[in-house]
Protein backbone atom coordinates (compact mmCIF):
# COMPACT_ATOMS: atom_id res chain seq x y z
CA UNK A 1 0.00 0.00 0.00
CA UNK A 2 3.08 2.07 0.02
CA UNK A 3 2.57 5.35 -2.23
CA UNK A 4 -1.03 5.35 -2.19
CA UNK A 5 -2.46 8.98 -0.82
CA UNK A 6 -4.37 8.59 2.44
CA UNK A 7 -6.56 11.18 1.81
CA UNK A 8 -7.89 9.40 -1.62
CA UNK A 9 -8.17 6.29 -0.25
CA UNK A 10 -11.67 7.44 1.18
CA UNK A 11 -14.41 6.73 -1.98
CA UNK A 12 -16.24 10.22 -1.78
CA UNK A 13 -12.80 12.39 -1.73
CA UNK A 14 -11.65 9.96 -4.46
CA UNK A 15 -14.31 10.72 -6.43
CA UNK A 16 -14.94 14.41 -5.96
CA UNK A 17 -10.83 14.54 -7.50
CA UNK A 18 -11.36 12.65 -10.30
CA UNK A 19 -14.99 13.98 -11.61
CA UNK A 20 -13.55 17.55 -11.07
CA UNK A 21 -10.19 16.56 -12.83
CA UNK A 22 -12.17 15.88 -15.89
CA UNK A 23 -13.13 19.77 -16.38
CA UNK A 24 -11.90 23.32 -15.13
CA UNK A 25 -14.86 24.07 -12.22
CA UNK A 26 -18.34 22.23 -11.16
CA UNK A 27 -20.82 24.02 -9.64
CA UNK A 28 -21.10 22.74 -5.69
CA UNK A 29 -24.53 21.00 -7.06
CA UNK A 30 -23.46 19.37 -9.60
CA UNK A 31 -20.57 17.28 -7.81
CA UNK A 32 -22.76 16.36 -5.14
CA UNK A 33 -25.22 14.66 -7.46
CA UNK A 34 -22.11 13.09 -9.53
CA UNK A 35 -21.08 11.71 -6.15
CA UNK A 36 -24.68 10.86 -5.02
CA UNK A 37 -23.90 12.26 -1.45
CA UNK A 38 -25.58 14.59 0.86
CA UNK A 39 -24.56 18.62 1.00
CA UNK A 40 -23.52 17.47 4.50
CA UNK A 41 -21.06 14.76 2.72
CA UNK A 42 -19.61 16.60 0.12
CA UNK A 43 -19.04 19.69 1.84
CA UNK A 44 -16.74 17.45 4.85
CA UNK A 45 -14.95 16.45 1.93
CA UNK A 46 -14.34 19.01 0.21
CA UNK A 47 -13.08 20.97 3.43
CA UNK A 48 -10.49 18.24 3.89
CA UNK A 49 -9.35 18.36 0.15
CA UNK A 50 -9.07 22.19 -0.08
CA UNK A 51 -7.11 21.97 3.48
CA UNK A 52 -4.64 19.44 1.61
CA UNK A 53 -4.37 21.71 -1.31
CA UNK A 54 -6.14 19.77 -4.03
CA UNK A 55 -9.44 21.33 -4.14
CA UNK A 56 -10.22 25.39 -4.45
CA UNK A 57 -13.44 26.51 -3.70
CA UNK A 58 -14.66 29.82 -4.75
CA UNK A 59 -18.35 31.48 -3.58
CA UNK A 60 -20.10 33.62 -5.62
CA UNK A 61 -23.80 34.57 -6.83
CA UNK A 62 -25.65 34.26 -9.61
CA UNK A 63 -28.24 36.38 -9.51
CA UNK A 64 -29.05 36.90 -5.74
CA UNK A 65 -28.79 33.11 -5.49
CA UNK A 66 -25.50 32.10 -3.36
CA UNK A 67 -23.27 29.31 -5.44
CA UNK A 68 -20.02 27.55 -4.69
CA UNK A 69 -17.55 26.41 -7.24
CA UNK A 70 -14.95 23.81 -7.03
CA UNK A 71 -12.07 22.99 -8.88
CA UNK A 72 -9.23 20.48 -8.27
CA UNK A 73 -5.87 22.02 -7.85
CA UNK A 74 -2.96 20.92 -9.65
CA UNK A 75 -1.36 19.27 -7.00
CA UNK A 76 -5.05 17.99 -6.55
CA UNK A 77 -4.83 16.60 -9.86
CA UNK A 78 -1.21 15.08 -9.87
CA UNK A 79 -1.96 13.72 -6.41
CA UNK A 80 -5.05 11.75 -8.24
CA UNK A 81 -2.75 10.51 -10.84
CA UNK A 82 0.03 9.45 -8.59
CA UNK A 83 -2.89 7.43 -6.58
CA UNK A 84 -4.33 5.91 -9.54
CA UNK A 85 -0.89 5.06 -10.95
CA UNK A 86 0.20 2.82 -7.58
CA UNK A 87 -3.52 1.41 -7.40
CA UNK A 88 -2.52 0.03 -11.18
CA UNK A 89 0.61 -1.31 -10.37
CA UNK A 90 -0.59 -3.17 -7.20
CA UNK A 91 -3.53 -4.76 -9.63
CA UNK A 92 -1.04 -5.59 -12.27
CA UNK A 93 1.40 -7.03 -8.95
CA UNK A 94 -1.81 -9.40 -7.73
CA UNK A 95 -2.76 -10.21 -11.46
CA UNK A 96 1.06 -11.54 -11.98
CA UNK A 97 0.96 -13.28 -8.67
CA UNK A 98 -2.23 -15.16 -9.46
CA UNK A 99 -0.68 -16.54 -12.81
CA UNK A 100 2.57 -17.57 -10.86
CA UNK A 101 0.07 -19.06 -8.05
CA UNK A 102 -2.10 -20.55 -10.80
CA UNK A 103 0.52 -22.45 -12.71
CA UNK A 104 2.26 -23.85 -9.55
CA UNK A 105 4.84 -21.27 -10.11
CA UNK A 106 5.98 -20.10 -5.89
């Protein structure tokens, strides 16, 4: 497990990184219904992101109507690939292992 990110080893974080590494900004709304999670949810995850430095979140209005924005950070987004990378090479490790195990191989 060496390598893998603490902080994206929890599903909701992990998600909220990688849906907002596929565009610049999401609207607050919009992530939460991506992650299927409660405002509650999102919004203790996305405090512990932005305090590691791989989220922003910016308030606003539009119209009189308050709005928050979040985007992932670059660090947000090399963190997520640096996760993701390790996660692949410990499922192409077991894969290998599983041959050797498979065809009596030690």
């Amino acid at each position: 497990m060496a390598g893998l990110d603490p902080l994206l080893q929890h599903p909701t974080r992990l998600t909220v990184v990688a849906f907002l590494g596929g565009c610049i900004e999401a609207e607050f709304s919009a992530v939460r219904d991506y992650c299927q999670v409660s405002d509650s949810v999102l919004s203790k995850a996305a405090s512990a992101l932005e305090e590691a430095g791989y989220l922003s979140v910016k308030k606003g209005y539009v119209g009189k109507r308050p709005r928050t924005w979040l985007a992932a950070t670059r660090a947000g987004r090399r963190a997520l690939a640096d996760h993701l990378g390790v996660l692949q090479q410990l499922a192409a490790a077991a894969e290998a292992a599983g041959r050797e195990t498979e065809s009596g191989q030690p």
